[in-house]
N, C-alpha and C. Protein backbone atom coordinates (compact mmCIF):
# COMPACT_ATOMS: atom_id res chain seq x y z
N UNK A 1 -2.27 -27.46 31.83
CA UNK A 1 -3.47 -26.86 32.42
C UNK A 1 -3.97 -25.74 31.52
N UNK A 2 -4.99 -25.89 31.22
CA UNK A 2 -5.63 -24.87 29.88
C UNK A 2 -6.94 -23.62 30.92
N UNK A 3 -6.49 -22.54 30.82
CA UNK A 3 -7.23 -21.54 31.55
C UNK A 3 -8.48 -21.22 30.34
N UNK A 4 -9.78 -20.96 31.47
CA UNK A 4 -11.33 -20.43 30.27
C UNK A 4 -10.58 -18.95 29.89
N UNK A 5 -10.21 -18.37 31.16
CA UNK A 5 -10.04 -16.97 30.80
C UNK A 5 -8.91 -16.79 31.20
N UNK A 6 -8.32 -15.54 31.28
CA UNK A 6 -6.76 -14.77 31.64
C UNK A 6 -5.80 -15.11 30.59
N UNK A 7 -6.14 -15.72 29.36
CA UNK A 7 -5.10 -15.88 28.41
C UNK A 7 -4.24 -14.64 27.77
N UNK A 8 -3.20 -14.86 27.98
CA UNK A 8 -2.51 -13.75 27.67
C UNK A 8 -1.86 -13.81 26.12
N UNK A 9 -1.85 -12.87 25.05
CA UNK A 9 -1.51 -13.17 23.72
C UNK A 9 0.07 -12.90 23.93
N UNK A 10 0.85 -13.68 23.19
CA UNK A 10 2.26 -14.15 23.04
C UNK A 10 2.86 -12.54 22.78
N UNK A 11 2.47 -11.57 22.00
CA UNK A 11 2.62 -10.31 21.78
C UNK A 11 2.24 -9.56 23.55
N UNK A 12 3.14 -8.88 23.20
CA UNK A 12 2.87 -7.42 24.16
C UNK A 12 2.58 -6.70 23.47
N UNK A 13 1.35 -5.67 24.19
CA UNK A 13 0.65 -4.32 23.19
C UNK A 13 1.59 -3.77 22.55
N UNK A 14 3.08 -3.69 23.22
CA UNK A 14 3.65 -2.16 22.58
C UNK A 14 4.50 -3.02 21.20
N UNK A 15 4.49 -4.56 21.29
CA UNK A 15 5.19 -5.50 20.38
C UNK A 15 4.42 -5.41 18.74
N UNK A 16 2.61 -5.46 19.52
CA UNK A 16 1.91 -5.35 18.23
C UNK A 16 1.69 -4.14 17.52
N UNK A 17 1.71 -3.05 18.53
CA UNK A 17 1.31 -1.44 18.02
C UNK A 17 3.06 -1.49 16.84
N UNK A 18 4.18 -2.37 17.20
CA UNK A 18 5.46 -1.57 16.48
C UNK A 18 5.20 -2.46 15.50
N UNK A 19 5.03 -3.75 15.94
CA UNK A 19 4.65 -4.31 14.42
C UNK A 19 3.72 -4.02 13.22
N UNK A 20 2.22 -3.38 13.87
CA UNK A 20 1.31 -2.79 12.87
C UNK A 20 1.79 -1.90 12.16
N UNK A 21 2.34 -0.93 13.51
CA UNK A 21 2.99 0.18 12.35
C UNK A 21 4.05 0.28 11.68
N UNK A 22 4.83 -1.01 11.70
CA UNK A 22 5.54 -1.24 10.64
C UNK A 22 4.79 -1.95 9.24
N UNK A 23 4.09 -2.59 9.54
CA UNK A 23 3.03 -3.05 8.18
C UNK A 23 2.40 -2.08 7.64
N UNK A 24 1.66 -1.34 8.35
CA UNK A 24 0.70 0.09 7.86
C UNK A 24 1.92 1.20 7.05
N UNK A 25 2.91 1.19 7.65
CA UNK A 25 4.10 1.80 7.27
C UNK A 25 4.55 1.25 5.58
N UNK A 26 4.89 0.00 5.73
CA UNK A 26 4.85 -0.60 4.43
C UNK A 26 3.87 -1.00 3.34
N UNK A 27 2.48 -0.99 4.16
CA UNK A 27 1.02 -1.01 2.91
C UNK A 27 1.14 0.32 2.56
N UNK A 28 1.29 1.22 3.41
CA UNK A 28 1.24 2.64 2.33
C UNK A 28 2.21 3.04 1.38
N UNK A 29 3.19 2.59 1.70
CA UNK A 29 4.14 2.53 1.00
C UNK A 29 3.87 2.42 -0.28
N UNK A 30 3.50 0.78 -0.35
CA UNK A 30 3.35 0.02 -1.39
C UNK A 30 2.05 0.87 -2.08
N UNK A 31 1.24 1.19 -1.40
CA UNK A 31 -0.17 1.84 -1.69
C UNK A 31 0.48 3.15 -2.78
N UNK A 32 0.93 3.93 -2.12
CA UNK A 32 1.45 5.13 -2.97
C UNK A 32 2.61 4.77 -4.38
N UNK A 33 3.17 3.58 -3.98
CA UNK A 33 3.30 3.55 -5.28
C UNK A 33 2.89 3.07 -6.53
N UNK A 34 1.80 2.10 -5.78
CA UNK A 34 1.01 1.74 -7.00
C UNK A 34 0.09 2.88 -7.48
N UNK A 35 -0.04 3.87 -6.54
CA UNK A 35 -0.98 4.67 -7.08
C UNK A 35 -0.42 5.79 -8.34
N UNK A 36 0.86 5.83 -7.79
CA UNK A 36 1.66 6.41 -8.82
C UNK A 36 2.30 5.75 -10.32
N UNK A 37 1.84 4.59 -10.19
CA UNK A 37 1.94 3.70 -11.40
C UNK A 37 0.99 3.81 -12.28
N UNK A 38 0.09 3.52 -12.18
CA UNK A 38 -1.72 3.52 -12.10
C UNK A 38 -2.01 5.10 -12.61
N UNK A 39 -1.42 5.79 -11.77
CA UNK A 39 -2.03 7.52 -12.52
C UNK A 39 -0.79 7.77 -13.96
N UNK A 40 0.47 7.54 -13.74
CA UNK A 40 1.18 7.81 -15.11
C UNK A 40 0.76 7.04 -15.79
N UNK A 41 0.26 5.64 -15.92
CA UNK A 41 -0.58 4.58 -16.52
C UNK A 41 -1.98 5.45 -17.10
N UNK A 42 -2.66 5.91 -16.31
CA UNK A 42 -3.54 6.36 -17.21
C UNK A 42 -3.37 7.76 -17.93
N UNK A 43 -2.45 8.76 -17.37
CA UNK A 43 -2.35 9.91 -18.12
C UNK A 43 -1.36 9.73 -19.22
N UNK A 44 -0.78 8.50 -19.57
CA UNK A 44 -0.06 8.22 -20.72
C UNK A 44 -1.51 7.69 -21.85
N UNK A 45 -2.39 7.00 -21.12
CA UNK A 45 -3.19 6.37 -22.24
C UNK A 45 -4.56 7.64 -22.50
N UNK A 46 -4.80 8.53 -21.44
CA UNK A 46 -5.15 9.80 -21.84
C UNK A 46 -4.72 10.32 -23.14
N UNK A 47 -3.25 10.94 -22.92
CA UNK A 47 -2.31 11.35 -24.10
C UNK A 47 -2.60 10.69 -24.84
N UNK A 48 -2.47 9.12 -25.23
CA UNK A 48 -3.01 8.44 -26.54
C UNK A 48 -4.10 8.72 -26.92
N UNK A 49 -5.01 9.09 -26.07
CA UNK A 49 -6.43 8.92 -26.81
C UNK A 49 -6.58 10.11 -27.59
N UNK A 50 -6.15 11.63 -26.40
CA UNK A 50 -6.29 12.79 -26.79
C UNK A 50 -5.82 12.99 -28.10
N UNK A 51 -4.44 11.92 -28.21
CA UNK A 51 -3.01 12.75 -29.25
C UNK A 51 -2.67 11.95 -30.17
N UNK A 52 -3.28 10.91 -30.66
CA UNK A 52 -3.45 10.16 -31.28
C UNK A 52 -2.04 9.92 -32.63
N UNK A 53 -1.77 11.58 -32.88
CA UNK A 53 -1.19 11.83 -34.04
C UNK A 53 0.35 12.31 -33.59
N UNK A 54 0.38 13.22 -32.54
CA UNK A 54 1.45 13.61 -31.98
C UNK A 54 1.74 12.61 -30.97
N UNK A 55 2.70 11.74 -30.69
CA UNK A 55 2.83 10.99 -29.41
C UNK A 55 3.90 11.76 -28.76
N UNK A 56 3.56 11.79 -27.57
CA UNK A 56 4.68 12.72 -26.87
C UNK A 56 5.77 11.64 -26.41
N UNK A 57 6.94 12.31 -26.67
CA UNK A 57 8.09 12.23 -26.13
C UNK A 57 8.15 11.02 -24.50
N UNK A 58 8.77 10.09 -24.41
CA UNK A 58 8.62 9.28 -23.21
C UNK A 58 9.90 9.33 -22.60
């Protein structure tokens, strides 16, 4: 028997709120560390451009 309305999603609110915030928990995660890849990534190729002659120490 297939209902138009009253369908209830297989999740309970408090099932999806722990699951989001375990994903949101882990995209930022992942977020901050790419961002921290990405910025020593470019302040190393900064240094190259700036220092062309001196390469600093890695």
């Amino acid at each position: 028997a297939t209902q138009a309305h009253g369908h209830k999603p297989a999740l309970t609110q408090a099932d999806f709120i722990t699951k989001f915030q375990r994903n949101a928990g882990l995209v930022a995660s992942g977020v901050v560390r790419n961002m921290n890849k990405v910025g020593t990534y470019v302040k190393d190729t900064v240094d190259d451009i700036l220092y062309p002659y001196r390469k600093r120490p890695k």
